[in-house]
N, C-alpha and C. Protein backbone atom coordinates (compact mmCIF):
# COMPACT_ATOMS: atom_id res chain seq x y z
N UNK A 1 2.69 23.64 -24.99
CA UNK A 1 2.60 22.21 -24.86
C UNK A 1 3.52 21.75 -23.73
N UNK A 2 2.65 20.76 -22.85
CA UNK A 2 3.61 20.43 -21.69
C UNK A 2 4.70 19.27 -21.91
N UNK A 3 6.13 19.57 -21.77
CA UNK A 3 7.22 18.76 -21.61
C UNK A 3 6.43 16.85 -21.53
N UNK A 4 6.66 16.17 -21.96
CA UNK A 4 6.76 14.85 -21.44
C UNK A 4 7.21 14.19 -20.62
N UNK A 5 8.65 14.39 -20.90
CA UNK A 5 9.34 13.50 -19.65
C UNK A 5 9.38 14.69 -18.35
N UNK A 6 9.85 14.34 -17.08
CA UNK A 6 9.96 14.91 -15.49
C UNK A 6 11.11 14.34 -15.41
N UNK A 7 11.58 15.47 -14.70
CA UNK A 7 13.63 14.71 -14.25
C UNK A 7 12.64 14.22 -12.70
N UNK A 8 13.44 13.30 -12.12
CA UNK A 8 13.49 13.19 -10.86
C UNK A 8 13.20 13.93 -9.76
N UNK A 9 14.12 15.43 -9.98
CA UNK A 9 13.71 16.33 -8.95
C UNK A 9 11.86 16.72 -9.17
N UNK A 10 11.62 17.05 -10.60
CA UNK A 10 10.24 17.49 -10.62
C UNK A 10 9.53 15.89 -10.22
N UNK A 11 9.46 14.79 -9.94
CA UNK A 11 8.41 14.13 -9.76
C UNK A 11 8.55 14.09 -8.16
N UNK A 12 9.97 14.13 -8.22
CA UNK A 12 9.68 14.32 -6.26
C UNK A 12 9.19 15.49 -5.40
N UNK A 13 9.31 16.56 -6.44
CA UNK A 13 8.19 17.43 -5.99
C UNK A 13 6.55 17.63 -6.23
N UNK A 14 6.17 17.07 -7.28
CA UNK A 14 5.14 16.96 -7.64
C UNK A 14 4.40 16.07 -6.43
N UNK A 15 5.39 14.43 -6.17
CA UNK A 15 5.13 13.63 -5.61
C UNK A 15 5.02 13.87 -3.76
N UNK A 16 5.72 14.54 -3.58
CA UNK A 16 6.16 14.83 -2.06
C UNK A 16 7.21 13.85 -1.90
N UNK A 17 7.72 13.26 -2.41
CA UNK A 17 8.42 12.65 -2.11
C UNK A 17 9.90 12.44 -2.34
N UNK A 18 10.85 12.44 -1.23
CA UNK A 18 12.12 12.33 -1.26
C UNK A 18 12.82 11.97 -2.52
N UNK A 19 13.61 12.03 -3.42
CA UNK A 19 14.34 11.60 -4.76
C UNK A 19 14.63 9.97 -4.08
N UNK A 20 15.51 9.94 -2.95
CA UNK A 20 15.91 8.80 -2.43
C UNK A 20 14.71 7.58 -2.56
N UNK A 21 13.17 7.78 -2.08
CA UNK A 21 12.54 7.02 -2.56
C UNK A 21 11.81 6.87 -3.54
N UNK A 22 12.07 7.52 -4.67
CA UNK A 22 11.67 7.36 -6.07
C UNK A 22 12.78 6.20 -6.51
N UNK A 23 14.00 6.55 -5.98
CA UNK A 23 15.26 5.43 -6.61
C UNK A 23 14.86 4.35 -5.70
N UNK A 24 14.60 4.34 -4.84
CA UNK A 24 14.56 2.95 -3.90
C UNK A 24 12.74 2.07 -4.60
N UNK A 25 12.27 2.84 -5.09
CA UNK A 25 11.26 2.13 -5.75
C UNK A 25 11.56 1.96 -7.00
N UNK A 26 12.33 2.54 -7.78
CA UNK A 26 12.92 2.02 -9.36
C UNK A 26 13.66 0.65 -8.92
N UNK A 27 14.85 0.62 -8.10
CA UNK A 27 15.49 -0.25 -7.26
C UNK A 27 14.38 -1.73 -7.83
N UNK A 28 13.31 -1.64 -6.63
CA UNK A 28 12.52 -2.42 -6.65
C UNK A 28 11.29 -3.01 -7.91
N UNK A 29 11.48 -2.31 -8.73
CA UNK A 29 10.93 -2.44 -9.65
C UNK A 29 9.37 -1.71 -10.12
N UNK A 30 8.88 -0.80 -8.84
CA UNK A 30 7.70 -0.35 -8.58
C UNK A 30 7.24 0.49 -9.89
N UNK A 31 8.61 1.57 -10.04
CA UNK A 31 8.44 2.57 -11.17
C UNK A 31 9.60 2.59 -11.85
N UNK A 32 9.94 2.63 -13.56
CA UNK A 32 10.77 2.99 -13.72
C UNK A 32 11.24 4.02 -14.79
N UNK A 33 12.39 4.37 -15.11
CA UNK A 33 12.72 5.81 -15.80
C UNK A 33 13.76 5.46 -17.00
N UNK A 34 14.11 6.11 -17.96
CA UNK A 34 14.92 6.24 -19.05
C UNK A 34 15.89 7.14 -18.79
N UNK A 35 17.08 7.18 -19.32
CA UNK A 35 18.44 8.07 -19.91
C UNK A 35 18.08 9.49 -20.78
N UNK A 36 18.10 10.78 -20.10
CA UNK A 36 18.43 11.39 -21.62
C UNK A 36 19.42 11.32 -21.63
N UNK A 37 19.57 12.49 -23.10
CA UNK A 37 20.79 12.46 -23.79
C UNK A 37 21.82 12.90 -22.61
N UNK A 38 21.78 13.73 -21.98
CA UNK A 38 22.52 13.96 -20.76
C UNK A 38 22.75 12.78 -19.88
N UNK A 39 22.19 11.99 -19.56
CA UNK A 39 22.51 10.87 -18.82
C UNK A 39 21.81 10.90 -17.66
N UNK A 40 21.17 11.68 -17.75
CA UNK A 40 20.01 12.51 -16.53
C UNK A 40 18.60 11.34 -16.58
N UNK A 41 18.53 10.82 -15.18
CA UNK A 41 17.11 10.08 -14.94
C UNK A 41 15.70 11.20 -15.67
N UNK A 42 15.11 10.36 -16.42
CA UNK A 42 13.24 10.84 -16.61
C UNK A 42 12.72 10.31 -16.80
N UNK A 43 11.57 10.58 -16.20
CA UNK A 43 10.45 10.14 -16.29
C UNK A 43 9.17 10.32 -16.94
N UNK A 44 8.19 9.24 -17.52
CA UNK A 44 7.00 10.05 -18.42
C UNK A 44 6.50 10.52 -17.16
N UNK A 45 5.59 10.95 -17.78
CA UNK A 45 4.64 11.76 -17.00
C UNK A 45 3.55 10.72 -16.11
N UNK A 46 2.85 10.06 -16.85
CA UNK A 46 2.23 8.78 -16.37
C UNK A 46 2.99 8.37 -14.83
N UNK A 47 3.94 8.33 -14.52
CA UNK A 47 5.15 7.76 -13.12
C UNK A 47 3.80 8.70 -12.49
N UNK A 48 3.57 9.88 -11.97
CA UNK A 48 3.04 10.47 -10.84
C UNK A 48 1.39 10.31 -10.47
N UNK A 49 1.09 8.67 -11.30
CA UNK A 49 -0.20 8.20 -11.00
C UNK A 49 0.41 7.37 -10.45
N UNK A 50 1.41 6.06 -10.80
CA UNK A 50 1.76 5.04 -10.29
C UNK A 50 2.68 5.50 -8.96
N UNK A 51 3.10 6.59 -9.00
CA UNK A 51 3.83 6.43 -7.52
C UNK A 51 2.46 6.92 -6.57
N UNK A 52 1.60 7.83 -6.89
CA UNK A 52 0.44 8.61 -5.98
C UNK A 52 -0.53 6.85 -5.74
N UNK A 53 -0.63 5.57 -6.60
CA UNK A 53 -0.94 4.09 -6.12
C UNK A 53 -0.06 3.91 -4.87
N UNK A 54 1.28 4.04 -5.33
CA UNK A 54 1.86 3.55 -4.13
C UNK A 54 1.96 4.10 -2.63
N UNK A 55 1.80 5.18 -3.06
CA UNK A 55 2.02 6.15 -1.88
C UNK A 55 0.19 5.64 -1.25
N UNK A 56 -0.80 5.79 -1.98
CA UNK A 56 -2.00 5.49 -1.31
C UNK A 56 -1.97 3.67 -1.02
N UNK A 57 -1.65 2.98 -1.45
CA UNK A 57 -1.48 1.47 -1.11
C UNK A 57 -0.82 1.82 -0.21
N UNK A 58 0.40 2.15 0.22
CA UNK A 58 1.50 2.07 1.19
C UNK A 58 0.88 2.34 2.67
N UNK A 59 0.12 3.11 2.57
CA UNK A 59 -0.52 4.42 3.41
C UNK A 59 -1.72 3.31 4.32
N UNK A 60 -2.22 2.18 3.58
CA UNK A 60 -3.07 1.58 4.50
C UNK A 60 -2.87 0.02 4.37
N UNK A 61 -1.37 0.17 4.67
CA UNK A 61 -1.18 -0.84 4.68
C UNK A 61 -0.63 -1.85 3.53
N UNK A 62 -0.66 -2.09 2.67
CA UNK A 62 0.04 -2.82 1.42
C UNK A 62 1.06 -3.17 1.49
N UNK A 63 2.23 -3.85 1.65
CA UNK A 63 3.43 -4.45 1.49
C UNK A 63 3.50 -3.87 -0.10
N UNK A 64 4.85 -3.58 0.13
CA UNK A 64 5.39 -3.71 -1.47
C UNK A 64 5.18 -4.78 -2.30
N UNK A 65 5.88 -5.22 -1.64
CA UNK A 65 5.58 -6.84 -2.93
C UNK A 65 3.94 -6.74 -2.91
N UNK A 66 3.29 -6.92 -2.78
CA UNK A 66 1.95 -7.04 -3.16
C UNK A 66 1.63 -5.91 -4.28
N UNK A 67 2.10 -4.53 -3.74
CA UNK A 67 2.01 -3.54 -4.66
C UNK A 67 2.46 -3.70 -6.07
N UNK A 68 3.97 -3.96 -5.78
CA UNK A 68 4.54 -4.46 -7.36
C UNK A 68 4.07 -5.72 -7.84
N UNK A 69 2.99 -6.61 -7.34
CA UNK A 69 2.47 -7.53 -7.93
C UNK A 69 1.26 -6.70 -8.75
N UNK A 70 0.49 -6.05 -8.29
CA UNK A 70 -0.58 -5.22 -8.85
C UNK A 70 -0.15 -4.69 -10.02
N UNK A 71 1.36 -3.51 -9.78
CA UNK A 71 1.63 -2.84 -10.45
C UNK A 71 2.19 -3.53 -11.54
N UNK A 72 2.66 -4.73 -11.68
CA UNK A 72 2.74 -5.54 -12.77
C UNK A 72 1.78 -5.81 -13.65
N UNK A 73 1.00 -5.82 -13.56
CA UNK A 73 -0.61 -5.70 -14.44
C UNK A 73 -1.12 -4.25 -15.40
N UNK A 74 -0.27 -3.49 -14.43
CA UNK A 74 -0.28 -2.64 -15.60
C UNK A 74 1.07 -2.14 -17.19
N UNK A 75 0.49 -1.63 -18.38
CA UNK A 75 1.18 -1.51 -19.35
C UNK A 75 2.48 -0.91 -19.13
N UNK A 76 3.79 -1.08 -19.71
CA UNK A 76 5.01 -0.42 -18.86
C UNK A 76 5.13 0.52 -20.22
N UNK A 77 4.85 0.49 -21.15
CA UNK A 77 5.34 1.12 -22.89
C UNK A 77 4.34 2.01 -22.81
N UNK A 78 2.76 2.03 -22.38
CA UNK A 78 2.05 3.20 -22.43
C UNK A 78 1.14 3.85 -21.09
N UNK A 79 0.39 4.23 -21.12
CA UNK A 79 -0.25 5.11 -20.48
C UNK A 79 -1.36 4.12 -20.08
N UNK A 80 -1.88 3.84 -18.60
CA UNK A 80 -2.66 3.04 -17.83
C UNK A 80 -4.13 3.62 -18.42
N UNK A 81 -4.93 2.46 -18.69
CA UNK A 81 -5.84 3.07 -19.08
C UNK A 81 -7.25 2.65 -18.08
N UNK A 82 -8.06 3.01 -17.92
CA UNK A 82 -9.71 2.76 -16.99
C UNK A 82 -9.52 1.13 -16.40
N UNK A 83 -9.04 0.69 -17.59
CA UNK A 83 -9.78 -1.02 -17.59
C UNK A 83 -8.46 -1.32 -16.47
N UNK A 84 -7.40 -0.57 -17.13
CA UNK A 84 -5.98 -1.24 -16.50
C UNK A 84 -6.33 -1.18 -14.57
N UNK A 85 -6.61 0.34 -14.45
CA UNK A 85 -6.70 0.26 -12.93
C UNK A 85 -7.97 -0.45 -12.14
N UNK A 86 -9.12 -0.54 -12.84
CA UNK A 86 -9.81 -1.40 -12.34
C UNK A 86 -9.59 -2.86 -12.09
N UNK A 87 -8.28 -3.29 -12.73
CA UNK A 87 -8.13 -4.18 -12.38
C UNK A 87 -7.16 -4.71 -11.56
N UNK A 88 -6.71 -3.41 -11.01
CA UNK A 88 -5.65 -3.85 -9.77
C UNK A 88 -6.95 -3.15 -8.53
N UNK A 89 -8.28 -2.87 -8.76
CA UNK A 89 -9.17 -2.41 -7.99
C UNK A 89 -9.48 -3.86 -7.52
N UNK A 90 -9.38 -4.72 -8.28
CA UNK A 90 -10.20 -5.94 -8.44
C UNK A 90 -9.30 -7.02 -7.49
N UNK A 91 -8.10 -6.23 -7.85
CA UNK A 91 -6.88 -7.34 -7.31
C UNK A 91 -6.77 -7.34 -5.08
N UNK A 92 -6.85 -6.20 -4.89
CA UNK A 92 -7.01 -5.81 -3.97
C UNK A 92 -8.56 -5.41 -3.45
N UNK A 93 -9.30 -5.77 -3.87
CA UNK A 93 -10.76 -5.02 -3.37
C UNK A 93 -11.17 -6.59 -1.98
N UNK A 94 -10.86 -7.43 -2.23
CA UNK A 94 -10.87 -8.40 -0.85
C UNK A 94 -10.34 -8.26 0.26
N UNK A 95 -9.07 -8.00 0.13
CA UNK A 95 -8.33 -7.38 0.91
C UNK A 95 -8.60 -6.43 1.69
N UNK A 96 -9.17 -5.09 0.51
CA UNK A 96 -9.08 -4.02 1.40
C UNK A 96 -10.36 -4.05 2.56
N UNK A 97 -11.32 -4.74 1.79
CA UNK A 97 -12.49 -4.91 2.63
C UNK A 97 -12.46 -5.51 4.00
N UNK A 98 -11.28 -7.25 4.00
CA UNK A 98 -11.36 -7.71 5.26
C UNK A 98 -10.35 -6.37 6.20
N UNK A 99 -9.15 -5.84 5.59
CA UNK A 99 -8.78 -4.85 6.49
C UNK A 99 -9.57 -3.85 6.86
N UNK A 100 -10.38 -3.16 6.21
CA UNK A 100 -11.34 -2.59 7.19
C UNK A 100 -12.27 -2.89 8.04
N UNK A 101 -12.67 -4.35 7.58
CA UNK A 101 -13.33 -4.96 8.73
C UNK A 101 -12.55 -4.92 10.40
N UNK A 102 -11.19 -5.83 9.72
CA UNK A 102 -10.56 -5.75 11.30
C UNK A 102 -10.60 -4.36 12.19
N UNK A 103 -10.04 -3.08 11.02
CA UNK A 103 -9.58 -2.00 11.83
C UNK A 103 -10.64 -1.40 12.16
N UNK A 104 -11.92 -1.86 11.49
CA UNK A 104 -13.50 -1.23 12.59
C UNK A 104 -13.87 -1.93 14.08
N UNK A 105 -13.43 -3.29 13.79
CA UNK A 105 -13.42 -4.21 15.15
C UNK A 105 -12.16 -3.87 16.06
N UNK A 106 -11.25 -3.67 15.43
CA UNK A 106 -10.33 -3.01 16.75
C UNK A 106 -10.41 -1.96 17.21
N UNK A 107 -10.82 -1.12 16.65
CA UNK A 107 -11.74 0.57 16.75
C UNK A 107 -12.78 0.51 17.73
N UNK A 108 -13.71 -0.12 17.19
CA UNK A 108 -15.04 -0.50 18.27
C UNK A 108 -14.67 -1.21 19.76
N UNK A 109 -13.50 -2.43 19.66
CA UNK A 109 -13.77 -3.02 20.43
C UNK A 109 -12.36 -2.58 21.52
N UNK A 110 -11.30 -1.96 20.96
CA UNK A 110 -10.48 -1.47 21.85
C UNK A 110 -11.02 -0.67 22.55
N UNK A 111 -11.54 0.12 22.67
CA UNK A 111 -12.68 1.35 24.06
C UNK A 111 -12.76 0.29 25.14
N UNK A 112 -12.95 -1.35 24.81
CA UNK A 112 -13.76 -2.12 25.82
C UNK A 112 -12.28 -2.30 26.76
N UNK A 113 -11.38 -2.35 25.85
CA UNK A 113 -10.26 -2.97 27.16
C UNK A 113 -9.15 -1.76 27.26
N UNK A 114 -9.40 -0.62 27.26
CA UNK A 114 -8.78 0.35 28.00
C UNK A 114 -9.26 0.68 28.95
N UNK A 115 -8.02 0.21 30.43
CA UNK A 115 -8.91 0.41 31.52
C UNK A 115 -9.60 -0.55 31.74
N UNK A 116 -9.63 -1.43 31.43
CA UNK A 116 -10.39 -2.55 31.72
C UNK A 116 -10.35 -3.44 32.87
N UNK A 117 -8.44 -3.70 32.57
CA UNK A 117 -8.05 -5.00 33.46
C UNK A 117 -8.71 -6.54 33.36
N UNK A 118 -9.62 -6.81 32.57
CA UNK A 118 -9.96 -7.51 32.22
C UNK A 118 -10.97 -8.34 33.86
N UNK A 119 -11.40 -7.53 34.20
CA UNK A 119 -12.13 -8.18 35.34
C UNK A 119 -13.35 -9.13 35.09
N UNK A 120 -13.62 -8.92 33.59
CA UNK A 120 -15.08 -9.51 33.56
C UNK A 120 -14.43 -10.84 32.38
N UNK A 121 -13.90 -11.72 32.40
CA UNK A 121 -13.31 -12.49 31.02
C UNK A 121 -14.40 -13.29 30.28
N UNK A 122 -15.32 -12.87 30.94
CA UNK A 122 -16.71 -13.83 30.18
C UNK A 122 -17.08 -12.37 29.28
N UNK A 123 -16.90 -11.34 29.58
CA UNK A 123 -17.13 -10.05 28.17
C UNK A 123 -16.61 -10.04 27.73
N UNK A 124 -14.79 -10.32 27.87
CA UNK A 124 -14.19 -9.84 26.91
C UNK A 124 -13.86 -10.74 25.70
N UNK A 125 -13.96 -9.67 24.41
CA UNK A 125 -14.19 -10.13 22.99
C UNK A 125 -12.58 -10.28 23.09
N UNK A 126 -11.49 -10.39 23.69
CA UNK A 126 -10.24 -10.77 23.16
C UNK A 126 -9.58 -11.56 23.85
N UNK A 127 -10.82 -12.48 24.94
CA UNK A 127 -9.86 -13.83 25.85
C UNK A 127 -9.53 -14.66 24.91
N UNK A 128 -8.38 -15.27 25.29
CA UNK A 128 -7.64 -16.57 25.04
C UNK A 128 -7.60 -17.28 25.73
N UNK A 129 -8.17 -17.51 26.66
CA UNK A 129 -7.95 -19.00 27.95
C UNK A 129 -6.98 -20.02 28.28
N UNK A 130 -6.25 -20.44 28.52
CA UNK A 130 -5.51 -21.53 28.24
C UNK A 130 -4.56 -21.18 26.96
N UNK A 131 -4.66 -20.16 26.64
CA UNK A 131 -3.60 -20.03 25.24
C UNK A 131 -4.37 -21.10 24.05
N UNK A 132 -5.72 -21.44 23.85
CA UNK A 132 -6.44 -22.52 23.09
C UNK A 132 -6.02 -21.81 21.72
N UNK A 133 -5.90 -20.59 21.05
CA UNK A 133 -5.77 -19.63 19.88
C UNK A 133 -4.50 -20.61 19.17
N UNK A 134 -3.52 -20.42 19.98
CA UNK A 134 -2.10 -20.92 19.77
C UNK A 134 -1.94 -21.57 17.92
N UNK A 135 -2.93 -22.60 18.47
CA UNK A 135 -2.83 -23.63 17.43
C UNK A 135 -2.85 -23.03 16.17
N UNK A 136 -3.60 -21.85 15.79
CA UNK A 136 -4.03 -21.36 14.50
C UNK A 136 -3.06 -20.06 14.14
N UNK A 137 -2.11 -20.42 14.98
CA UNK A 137 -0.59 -19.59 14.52
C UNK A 137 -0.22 -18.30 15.24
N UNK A 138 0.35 -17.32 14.74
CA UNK A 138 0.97 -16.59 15.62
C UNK A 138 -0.05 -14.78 15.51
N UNK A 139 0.21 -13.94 16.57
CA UNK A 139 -0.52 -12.88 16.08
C UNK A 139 -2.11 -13.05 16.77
N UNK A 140 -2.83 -11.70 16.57
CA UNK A 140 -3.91 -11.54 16.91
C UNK A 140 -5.19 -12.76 16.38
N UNK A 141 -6.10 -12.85 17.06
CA UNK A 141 -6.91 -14.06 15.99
C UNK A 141 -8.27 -13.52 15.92
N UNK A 142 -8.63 -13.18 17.34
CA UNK A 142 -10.15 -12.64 17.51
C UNK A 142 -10.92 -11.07 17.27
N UNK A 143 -9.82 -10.65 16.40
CA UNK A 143 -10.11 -9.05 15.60
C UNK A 143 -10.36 -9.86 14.41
């Protein structure tokens, strides 16, 4: 029968990931762990789904805080169940969609202005003229 709890070192190996950022995400509230009797950090077992979320949220993009907003939705006393993650699927599924929109339009349309120099400004999909964009704040607008 397999152990329950994981010390730290085993989830950061399981996880790939450094001990330092397992604590810097307890820190934050992302994941967190119990005392044994030793005084030794563990973890259930369940932690190496919620950190493998974060590590895949992180990975395309997600801000933490958004993450630990998700990850708040799920149960902290038991084990995440179907319904639980579909609904941080649900929480982020707008999101992830307009970001892949952009990063297919910057994909597609960056080829056009490498090398470009912009000689033709009636083609290009990323003039600003006059700085007219301005108004609608800071950052890219026409990806």
């Amino acid at each position: 029968m397999a152990k329950k709890d994981l010390s730290v070192g085993e989830v950061a190996r399981r996880s790939g990931l450094p001990i330092s950022t397992l604590h810097f995400y307890e820190r934050k509230g992302l994941i967190s762990s119990e005392r044994n009797m030793a005084n030794h950090r563990v973890y259930r077992r369940e932690i190496l789904r919620r950190v493998t979320i974060i590590k895949v949220a992180q990975s395309v993009g997600i801000p933490l805080s958004e993450i630990s907003g998700a990850l708040s939705h799920l149960p902290r006393d038991s084990t995440p169940n179907t319904e639980d993650w579909a609904r941080i699927s649900e929480i982020w599924h707008d999101d992830l969609t307009r970001r892949i929109e952009l990063l297919t339009a910057l994909r597609d349309k960056m080829a056009m202005c490498i090398g470009c120099g912009c000689i033709s400004v009636k083609r290009c999909p990323l003039v600003n003229e006059d700085d007219h964009l301005a108004k609608d704040g800071p950052g890219a607008r026409l990806l």
